[in-house]
N, C-alpha and C. Protein backbone atom coordinates (compact mmCIF):
# COMPACT_ATOMS: atom_id res chain seq x y z
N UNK A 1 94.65 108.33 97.37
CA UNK A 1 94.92 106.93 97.55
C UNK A 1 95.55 106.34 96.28
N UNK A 2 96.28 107.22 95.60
CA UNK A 2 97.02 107.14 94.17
C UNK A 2 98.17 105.94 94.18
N UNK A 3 98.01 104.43 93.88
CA UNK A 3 98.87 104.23 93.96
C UNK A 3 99.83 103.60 95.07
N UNK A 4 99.16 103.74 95.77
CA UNK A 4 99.90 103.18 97.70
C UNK A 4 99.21 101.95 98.07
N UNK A 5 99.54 101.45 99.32
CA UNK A 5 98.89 100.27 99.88
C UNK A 5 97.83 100.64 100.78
N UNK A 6 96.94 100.22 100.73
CA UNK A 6 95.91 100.64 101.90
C UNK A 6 95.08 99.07 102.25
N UNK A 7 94.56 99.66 103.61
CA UNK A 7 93.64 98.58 104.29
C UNK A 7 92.66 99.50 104.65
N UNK A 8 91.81 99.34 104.28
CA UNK A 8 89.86 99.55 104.82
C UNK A 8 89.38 98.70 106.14
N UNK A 9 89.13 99.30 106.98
CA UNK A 9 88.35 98.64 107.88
C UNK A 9 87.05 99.52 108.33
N UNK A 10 85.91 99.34 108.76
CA UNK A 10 84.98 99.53 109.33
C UNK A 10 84.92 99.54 110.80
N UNK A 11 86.10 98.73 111.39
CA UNK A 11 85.84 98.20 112.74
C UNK A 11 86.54 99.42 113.39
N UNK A 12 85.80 100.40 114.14
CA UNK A 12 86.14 101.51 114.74
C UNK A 12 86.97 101.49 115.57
N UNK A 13 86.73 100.12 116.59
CA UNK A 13 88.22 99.88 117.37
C UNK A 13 89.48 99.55 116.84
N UNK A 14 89.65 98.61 115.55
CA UNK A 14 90.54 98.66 115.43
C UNK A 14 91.19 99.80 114.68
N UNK A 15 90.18 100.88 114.19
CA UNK A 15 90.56 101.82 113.17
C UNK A 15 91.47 102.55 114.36
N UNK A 16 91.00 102.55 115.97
CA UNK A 16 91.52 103.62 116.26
C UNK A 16 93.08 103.17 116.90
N UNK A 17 93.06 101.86 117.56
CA UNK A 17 94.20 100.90 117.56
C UNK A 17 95.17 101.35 116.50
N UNK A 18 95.00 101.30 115.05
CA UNK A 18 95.94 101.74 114.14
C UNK A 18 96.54 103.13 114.06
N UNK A 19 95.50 104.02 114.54
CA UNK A 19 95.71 105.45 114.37
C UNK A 19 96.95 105.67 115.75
N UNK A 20 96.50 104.99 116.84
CA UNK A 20 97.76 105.05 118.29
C UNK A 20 98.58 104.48 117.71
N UNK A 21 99.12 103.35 116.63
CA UNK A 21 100.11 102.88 116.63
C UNK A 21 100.69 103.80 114.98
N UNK A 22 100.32 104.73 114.52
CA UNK A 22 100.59 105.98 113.82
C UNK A 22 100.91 105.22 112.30
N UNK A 23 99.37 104.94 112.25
CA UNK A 23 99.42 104.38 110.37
C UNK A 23 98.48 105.69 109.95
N UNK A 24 98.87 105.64 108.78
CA UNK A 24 98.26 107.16 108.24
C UNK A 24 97.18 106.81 107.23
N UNK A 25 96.03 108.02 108.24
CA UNK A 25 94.39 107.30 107.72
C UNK A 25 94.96 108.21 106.40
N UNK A 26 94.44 107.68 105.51
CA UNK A 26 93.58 108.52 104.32
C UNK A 26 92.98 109.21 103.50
N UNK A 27 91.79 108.41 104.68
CA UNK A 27 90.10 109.37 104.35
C UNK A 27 89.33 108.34 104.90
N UNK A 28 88.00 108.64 105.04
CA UNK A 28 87.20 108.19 105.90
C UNK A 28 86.06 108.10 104.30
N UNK A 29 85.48 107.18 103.85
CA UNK A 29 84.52 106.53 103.12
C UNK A 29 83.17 105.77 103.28
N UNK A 30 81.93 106.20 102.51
CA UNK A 30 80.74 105.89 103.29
C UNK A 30 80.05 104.27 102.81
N UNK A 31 79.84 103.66 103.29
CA UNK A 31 79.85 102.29 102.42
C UNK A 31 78.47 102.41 101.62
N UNK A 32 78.97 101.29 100.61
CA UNK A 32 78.05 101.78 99.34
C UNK A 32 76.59 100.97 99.87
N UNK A 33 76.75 99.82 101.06
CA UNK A 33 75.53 99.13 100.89
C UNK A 33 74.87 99.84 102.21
N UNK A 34 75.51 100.11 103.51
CA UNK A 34 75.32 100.89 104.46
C UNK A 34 74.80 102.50 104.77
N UNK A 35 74.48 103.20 104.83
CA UNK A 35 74.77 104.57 104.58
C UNK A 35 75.05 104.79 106.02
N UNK A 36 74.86 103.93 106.86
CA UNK A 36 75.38 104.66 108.63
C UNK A 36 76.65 103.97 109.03
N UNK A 37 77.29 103.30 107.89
CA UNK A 37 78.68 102.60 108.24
C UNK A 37 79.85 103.70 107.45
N UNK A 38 80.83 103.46 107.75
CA UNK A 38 81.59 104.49 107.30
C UNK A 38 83.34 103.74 107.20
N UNK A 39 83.78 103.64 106.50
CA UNK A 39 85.18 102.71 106.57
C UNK A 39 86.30 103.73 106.37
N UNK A 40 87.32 103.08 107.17
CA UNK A 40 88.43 104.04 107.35
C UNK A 40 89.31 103.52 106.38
N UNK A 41 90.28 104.53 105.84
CA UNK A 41 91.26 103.87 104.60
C UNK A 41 92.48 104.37 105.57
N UNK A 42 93.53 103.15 105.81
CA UNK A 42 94.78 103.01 105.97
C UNK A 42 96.09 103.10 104.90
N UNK A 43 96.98 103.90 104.66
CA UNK A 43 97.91 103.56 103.98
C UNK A 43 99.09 102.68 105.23
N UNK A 44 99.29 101.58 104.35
CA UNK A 44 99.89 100.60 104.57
C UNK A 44 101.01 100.55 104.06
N UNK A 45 102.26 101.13 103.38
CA UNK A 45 102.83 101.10 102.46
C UNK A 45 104.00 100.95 103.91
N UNK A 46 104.88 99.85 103.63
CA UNK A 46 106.30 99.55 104.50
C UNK A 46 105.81 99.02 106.02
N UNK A 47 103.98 98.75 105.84
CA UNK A 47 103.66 97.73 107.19
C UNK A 47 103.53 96.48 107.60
N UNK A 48 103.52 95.49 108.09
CA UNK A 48 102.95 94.27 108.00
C UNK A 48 101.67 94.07 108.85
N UNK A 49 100.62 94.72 107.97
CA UNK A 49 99.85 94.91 108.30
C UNK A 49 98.93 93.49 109.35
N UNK A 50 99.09 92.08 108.43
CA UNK A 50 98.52 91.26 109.47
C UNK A 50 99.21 91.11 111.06
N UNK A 51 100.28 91.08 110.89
CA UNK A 51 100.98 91.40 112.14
C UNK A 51 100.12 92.46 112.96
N UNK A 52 100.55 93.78 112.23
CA UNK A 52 99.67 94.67 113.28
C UNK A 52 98.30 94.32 113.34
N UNK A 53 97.69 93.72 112.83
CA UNK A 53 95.99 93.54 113.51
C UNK A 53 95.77 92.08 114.51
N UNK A 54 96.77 91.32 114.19
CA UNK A 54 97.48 90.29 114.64
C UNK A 54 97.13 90.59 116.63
N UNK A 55 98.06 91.72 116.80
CA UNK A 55 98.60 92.63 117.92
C UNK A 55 97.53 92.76 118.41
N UNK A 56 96.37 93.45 117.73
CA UNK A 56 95.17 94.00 118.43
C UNK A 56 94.56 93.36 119.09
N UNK A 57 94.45 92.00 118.09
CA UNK A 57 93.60 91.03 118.84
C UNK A 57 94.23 90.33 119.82
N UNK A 58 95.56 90.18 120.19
CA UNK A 58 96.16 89.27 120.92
C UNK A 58 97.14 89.97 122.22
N UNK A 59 97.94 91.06 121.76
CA UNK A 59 98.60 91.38 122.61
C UNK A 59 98.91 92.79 123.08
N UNK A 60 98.26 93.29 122.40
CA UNK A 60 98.48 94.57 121.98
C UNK A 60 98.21 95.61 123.34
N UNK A 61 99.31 96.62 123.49
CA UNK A 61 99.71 97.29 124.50
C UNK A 61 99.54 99.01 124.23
N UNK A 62 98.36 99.57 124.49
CA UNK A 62 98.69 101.24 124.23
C UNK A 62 97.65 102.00 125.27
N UNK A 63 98.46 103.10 125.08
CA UNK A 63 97.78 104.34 126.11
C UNK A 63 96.02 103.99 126.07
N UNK A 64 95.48 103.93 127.02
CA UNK A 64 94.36 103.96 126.80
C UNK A 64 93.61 105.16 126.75
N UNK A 65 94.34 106.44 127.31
CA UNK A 65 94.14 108.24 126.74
C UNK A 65 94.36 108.09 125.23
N UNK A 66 95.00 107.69 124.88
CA UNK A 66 95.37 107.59 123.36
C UNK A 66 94.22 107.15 122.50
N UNK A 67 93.99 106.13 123.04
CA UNK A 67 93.13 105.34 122.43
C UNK A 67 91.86 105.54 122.82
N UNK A 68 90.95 106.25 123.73
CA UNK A 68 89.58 106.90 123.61
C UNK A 68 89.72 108.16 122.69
N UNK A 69 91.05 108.65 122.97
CA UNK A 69 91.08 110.01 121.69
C UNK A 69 90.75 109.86 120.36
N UNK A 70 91.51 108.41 120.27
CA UNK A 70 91.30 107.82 118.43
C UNK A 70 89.87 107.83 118.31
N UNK A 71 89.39 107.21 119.22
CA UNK A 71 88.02 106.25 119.16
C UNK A 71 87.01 107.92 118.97
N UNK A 72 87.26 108.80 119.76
CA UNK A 72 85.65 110.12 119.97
C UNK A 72 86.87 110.55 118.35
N UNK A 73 87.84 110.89 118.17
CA UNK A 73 87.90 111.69 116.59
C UNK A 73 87.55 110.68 115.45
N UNK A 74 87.60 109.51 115.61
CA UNK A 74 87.25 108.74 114.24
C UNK A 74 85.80 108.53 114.59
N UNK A 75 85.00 108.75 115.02
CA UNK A 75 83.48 108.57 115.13
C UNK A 75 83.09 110.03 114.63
N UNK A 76 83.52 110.98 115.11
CA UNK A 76 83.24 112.40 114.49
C UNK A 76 83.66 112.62 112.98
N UNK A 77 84.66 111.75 112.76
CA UNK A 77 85.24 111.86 111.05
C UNK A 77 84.20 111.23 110.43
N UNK A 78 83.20 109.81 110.79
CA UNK A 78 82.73 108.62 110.35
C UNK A 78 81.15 109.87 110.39
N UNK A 79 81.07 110.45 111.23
CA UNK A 79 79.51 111.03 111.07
C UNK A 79 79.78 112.45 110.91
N UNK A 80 80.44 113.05 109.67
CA UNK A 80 80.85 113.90 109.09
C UNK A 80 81.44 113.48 107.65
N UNK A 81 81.84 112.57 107.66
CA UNK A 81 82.14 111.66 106.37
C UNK A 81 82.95 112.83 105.51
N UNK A 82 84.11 113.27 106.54
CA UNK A 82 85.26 113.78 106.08
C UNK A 82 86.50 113.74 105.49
N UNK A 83 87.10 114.08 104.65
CA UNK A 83 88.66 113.33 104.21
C UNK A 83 89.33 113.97 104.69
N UNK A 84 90.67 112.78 105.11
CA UNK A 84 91.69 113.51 106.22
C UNK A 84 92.79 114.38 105.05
């Protein structure tokens, strides 16, 4: 995470929302006050990122195969507390 733009979120739906719309996780991080929460790191670098979360909440259009796929691999990354 040398150096680039990133966004952290916790919120598993939208972590996986980002992953269908092909922002590139990271790593997956365990929160320091939580130990059963787990936050996803986004590089952001050339996104507009409020826009895209913007989308999620409002209009936002994707495979929904896509998007249970995101959702069962980023829960297995989050309780494995793996780096991608």
């Amino acid at each position: 995470m040398n150096n680039k733009l990133t966004y952290k979120t916790s919120d598993l739906s939208l972590a996986a929302f980002l992953r269908v719309k092909k922002l590139k996780l990271e790593g997956v991080i365990p929160s320091e006050d939580d130990p059963r929460r787990a936050f996803f790191v986004f590089n952001i670098d050339n996104i507009d990122i409020e826009k895209t979360i913007a989308s999620f909440y409002h209009d936002a259009q994707v495979s929904a195969l896509e998007l249970l796929k995101e959702l069962n691999n980023l829960k297995s990354m989050a309780r494995n507390l793996i780096s991608v």
